[in-house]
PDB file of N, CA and C in Angstrom:
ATOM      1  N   UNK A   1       0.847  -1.187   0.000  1.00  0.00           N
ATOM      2  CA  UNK A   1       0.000   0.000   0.000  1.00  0.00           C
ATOM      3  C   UNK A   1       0.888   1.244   0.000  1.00  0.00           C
ATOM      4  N   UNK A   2       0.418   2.413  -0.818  1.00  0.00           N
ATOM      5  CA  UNK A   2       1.106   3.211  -0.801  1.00  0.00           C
ATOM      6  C   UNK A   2       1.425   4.184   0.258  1.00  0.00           C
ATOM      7  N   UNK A   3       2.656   4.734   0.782  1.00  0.00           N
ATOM      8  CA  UNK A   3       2.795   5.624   1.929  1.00  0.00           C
ATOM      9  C   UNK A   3       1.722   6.925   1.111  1.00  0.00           C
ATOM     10  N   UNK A   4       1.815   7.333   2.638  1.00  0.00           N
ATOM     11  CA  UNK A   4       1.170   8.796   2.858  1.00  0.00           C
ATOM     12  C   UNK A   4       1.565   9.697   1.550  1.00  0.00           C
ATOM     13  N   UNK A   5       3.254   9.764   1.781  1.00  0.00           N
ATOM     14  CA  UNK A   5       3.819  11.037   0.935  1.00  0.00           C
ATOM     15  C   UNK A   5       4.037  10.150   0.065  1.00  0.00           C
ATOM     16  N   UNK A   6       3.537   8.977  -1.030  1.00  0.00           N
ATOM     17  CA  UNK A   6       4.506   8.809  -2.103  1.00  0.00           C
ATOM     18  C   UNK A   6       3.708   9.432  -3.189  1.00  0.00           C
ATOM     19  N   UNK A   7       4.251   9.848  -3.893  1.00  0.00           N
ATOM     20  CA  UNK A   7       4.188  10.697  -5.408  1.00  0.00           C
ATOM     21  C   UNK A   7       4.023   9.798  -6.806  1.00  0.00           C
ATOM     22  N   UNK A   8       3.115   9.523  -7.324  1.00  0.00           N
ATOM     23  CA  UNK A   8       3.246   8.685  -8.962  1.00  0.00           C
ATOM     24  C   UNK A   8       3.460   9.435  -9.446  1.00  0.00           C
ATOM     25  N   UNK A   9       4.378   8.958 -10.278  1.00  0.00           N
ATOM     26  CA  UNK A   9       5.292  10.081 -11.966  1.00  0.00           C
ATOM     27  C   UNK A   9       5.341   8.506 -13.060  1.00  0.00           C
ATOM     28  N   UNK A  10       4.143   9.466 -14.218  1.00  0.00           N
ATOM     29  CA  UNK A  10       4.361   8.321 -15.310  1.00  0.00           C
ATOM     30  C   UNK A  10       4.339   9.629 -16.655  1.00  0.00           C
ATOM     31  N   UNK A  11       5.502   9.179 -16.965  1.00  0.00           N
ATOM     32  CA  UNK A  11       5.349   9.949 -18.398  1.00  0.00           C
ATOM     33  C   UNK A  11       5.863   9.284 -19.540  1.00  0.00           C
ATOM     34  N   UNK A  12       5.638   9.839 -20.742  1.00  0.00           N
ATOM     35  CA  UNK A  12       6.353   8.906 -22.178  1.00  0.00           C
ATOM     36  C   UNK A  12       7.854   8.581 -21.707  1.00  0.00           C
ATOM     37  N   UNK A  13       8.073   6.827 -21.987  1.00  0.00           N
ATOM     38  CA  UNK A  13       9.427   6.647 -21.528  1.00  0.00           C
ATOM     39  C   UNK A  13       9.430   6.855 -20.296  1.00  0.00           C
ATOM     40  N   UNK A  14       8.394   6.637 -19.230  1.00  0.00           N
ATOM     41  CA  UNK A  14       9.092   6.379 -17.703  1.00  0.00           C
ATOM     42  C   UNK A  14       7.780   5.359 -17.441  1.00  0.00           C
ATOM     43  N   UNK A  15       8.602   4.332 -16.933  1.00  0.00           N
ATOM     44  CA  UNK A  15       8.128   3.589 -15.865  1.00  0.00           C
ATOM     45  C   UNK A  15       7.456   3.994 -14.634  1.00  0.00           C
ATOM     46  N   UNK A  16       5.948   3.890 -14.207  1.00  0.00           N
ATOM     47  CA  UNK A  16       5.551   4.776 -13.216  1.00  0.00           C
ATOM     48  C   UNK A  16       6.556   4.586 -12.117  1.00  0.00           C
ATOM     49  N   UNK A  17       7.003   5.654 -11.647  1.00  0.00           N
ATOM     50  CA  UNK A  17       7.828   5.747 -11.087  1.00  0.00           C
ATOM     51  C   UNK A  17       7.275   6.060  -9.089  1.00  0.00           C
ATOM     52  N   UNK A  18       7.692   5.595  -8.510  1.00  0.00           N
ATOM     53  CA  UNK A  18       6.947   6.157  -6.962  1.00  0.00           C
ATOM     54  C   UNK A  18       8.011   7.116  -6.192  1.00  0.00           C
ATOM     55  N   UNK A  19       7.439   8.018  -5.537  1.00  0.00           N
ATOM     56  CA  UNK A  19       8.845   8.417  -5.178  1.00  0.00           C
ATOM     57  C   UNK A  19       8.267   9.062  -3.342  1.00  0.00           C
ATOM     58  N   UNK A  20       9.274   8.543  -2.549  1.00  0.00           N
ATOM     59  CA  UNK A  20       8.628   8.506  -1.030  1.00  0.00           C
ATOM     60  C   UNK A  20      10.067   8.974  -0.412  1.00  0.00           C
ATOM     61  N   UNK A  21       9.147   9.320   0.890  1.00  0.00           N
ATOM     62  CA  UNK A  21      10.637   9.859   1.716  1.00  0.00           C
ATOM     63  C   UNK A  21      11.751   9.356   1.545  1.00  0.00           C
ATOM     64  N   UNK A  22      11.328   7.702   1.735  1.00  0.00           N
ATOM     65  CA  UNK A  22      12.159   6.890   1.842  1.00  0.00           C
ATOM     66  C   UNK A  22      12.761   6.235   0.931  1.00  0.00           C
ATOM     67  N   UNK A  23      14.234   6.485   0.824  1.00  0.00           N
ATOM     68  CA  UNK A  23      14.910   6.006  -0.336  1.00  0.00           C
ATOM     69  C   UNK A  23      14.686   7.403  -1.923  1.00  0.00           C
ATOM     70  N   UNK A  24      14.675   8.207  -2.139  1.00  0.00           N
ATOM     71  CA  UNK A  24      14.840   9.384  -2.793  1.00  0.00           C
ATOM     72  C   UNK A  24      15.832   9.155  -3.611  1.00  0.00           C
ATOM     73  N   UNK A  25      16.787   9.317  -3.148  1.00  0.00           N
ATOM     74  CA  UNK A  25      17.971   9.039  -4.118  1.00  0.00           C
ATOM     75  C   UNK A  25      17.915   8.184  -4.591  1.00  0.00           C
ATOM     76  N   UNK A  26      17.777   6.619  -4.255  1.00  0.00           N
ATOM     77  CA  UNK A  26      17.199   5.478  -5.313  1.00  0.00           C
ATOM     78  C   UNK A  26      16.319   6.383  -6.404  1.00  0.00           C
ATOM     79  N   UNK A  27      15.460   6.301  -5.843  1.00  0.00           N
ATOM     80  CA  UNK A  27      14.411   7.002  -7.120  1.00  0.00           C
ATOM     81  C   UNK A  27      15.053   8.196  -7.969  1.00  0.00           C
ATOM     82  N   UNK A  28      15.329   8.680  -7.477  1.00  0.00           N
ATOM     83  CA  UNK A  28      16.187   9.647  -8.455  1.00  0.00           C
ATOM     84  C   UNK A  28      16.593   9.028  -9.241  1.00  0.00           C
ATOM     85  N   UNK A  29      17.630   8.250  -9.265  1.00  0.00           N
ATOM     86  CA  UNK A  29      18.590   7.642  -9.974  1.00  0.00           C
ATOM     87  C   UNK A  29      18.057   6.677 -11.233  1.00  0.00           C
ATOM     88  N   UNK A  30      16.636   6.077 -10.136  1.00  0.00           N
ATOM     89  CA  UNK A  30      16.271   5.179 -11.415  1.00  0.00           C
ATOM     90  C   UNK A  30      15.492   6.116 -12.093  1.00  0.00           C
ATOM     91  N   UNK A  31      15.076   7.235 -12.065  1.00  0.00           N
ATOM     92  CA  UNK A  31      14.218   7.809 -12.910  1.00  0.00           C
ATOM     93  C   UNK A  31      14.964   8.351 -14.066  1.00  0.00           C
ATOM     94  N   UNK A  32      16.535   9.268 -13.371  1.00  0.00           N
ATOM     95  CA  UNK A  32      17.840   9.740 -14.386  1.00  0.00           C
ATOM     96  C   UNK A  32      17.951   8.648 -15.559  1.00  0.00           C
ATOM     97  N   UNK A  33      18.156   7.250 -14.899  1.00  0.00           N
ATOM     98  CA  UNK A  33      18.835   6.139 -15.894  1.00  0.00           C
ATOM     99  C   UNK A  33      17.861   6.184 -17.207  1.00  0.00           C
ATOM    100  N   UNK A  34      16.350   6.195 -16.366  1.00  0.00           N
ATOM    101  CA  UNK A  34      15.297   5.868 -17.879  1.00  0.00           C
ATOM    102  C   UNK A  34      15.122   7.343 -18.644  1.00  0.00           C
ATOM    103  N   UNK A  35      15.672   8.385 -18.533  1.00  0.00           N
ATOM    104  CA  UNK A  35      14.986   9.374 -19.020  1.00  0.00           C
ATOM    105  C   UNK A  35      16.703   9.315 -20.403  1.00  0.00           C
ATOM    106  N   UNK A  36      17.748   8.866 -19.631  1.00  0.00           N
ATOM    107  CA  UNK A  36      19.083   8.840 -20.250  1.00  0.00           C
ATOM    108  C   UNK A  36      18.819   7.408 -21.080  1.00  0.00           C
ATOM    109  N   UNK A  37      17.997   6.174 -21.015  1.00  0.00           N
ATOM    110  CA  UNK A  37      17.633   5.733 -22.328  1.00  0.00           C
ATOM    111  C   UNK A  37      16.862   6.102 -23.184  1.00  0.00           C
ATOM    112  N   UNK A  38      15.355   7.476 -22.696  1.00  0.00           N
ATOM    113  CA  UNK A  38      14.786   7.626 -23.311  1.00  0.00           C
ATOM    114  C   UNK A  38      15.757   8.463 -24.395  1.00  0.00           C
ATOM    115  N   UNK A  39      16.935   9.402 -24.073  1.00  0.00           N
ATOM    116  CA  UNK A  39      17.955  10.059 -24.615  1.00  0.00           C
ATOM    117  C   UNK A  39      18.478   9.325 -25.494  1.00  0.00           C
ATOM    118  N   UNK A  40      19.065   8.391 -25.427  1.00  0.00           N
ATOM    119  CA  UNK A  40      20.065   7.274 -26.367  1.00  0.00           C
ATOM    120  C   UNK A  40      18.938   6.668 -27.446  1.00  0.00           C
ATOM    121  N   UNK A  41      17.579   6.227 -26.896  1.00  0.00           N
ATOM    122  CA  UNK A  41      16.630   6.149 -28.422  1.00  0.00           C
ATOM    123  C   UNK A  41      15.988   7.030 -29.179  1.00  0.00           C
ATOM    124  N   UNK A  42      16.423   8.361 -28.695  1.00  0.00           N
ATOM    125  CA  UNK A  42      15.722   9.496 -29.654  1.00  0.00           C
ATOM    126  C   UNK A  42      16.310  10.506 -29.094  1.00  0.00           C
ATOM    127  N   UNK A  43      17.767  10.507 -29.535  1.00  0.00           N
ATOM    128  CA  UNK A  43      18.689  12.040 -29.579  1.00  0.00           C
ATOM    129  C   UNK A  43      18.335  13.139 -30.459  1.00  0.00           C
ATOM    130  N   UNK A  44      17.239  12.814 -31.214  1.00  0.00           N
ATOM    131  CA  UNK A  44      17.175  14.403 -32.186  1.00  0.00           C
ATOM    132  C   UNK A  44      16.232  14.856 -31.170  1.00  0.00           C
ATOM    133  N   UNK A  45      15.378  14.273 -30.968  1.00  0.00           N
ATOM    134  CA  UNK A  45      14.074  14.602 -29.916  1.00  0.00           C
ATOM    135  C   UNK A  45      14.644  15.073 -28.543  1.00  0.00           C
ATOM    136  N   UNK A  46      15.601  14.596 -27.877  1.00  0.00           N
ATOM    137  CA  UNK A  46      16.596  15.102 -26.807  1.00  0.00           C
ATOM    138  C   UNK A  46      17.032  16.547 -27.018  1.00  0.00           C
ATOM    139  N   UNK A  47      17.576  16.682 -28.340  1.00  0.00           N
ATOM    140  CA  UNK A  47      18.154  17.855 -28.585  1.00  0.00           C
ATOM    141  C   UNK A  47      17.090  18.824 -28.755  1.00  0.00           C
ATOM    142  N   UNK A  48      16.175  18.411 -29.401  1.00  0.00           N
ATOM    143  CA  UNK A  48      15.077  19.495 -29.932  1.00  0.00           C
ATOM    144  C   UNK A  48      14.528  20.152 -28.154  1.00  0.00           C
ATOM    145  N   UNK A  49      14.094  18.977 -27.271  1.00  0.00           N
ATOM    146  CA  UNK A  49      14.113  19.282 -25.983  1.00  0.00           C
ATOM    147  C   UNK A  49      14.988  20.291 -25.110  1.00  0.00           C
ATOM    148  N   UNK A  50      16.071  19.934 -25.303  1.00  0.00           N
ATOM    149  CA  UNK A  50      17.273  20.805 -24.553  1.00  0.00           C
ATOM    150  C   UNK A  50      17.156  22.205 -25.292  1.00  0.00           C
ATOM    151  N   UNK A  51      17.145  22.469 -26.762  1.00  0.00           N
ATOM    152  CA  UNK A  51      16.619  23.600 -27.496  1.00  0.00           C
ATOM    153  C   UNK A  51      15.556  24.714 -26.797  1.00  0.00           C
ATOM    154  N   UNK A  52      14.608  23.971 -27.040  1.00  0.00           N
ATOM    155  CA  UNK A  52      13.249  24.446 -26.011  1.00  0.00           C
ATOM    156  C   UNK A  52      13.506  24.926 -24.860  1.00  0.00           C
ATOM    157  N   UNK A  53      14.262  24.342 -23.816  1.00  0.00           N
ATOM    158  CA  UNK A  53      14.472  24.678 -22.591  1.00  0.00           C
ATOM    159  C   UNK A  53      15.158  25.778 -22.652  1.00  0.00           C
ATOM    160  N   UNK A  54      16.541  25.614 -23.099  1.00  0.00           N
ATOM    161  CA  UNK A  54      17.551  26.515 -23.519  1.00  0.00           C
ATOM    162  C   UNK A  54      16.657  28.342 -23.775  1.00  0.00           C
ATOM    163  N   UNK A  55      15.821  28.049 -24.852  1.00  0.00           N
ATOM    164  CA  UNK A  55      15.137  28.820 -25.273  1.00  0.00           C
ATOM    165  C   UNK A  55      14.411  29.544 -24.189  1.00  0.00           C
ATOM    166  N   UNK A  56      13.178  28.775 -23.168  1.00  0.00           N
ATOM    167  CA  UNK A  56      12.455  29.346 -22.528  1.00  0.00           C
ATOM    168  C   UNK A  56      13.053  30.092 -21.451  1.00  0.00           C
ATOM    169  N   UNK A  57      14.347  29.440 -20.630  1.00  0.00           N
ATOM    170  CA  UNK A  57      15.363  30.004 -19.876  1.00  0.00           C
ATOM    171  C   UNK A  57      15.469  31.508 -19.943  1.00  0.00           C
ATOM    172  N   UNK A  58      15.998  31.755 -21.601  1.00  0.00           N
ATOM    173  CA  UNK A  58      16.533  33.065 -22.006  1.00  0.00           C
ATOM    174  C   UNK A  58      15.491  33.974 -22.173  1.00  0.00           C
ATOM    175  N   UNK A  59      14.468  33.158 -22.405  1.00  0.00           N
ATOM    176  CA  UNK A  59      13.003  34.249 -22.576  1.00  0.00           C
ATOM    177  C   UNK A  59      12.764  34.388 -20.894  1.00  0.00           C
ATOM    178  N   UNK A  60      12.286  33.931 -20.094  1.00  0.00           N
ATOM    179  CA  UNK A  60      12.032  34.185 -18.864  1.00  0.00           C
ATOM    180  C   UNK A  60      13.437  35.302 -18.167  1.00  0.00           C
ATOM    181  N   UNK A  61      14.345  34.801 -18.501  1.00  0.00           N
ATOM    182  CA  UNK A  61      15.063  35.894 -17.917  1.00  0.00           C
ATOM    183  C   UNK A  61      15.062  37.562 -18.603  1.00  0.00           C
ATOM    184  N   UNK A  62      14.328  37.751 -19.825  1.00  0.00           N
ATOM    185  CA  UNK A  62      14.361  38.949 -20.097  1.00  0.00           C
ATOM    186  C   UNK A  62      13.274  38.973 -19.448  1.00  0.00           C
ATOM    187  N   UNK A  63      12.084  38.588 -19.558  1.00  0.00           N
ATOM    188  CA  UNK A  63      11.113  38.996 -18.622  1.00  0.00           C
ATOM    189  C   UNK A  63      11.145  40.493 -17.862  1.00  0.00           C
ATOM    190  N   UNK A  64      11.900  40.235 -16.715  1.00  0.00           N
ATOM    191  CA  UNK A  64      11.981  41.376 -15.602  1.00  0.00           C
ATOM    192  C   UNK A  64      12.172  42.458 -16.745  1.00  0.00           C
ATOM    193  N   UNK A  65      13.028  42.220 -17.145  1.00  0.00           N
ATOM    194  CA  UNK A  65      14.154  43.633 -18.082  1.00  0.00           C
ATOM    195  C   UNK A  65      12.522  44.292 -19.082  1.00  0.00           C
ATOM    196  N   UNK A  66      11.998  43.547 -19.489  1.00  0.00           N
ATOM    197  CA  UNK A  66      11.294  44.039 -20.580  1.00  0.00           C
ATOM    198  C   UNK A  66      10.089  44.756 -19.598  1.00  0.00           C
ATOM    199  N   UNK A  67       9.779  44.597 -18.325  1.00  0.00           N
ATOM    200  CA  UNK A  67       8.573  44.802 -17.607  1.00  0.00           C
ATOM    201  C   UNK A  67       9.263  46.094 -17.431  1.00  0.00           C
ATOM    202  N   UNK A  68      10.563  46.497 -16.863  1.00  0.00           N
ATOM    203  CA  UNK A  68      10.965  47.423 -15.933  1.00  0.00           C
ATOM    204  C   UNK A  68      11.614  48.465 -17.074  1.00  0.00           C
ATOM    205  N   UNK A  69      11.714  48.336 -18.495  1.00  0.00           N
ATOM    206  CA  UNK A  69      11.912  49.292 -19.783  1.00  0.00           C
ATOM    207  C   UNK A  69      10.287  49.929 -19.711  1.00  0.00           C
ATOM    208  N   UNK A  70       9.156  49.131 -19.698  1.00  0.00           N
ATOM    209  CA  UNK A  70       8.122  49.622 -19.614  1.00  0.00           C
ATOM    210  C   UNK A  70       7.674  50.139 -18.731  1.00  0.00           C
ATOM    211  N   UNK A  71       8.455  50.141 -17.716  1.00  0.00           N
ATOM    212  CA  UNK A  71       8.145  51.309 -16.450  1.00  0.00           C
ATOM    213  C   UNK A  71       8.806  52.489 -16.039  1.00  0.00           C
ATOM    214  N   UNK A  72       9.819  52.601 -16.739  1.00  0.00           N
ATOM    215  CA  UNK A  72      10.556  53.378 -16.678  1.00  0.00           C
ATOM    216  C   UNK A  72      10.447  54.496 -17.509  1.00  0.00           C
ATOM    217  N   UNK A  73      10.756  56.047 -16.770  1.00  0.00           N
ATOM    218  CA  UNK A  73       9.915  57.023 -17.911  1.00  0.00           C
ATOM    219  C   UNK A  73      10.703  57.552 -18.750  1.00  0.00           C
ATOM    220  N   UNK A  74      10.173  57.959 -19.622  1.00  0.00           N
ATOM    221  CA  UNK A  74      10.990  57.739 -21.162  1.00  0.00           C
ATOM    222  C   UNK A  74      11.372  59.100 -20.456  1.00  0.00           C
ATOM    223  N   UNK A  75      12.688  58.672 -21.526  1.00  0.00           N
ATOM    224  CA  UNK A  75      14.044  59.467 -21.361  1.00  0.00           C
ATOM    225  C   UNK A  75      13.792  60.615 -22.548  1.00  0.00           C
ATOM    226  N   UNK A  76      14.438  61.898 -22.153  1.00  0.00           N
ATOM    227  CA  UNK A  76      13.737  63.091 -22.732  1.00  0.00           C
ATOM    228  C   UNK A  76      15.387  63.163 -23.978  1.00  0.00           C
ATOM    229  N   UNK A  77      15.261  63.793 -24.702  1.00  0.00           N
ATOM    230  CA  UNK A  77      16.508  63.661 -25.672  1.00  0.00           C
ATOM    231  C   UNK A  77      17.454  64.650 -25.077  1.00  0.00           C
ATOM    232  N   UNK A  78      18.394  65.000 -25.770  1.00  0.00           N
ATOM    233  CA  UNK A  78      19.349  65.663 -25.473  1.00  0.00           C
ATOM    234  C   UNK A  78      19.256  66.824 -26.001  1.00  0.00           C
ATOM    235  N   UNK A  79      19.614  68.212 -25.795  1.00  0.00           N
ATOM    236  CA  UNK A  79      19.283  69.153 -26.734  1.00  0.00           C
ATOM    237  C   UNK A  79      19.815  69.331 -28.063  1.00  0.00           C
ATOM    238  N   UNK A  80      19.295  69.711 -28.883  1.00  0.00           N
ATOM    239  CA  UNK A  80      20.271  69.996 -30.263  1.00  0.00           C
ATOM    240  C   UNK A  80      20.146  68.465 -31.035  1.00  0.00           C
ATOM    241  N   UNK A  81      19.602  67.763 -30.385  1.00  0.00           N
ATOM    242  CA  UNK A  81      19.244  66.445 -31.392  1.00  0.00           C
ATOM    243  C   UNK A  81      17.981  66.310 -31.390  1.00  0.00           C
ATOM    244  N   UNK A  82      17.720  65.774 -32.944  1.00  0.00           N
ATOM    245  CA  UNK A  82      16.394  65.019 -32.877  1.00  0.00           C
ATOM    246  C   UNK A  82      16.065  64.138 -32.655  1.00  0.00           C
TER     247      UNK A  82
END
């Protein structure tokens, strides 16, 4: 029967996986191993993945920057220029 805290994780290429206080790092590990075969049978799909991530990373970190250009009050020119 399942503990209190255990967690089911089933996704494409994972074995439902349980994951409980007890023993964590086991589970970790076996979850790393299957996600690193799901890697070795479909490396373009791996890469296209890591892409994506890569991608959303760099978008979330402009985030702030792009909120706080839009809050900031526009800057008046300099004289003698247009």
């Amino acid at each position: 029967m399942p503990d209190a805290h255990d967690i089911a994780v089933d996704g494409p290429g994972l074995q439902n996986v349980s994951v409980s206080t007890k023993g964590v790092r086991a589970r970790i590990t076996e979850g790393a191993d299957q996600i690193a075969q799901v890697v070795r049978d479909n490396p373009k799909t791996a890469i296209a993945a890591g892409a994506a991530i890569a991608a959303g990373a760099v978008a979330a970190a402009a985030i702030p920057a792009i909120r706080a250009a839009k809050k900031a009050p526009a800057r008046k020119k300099a004289p003698g220029r247009k």
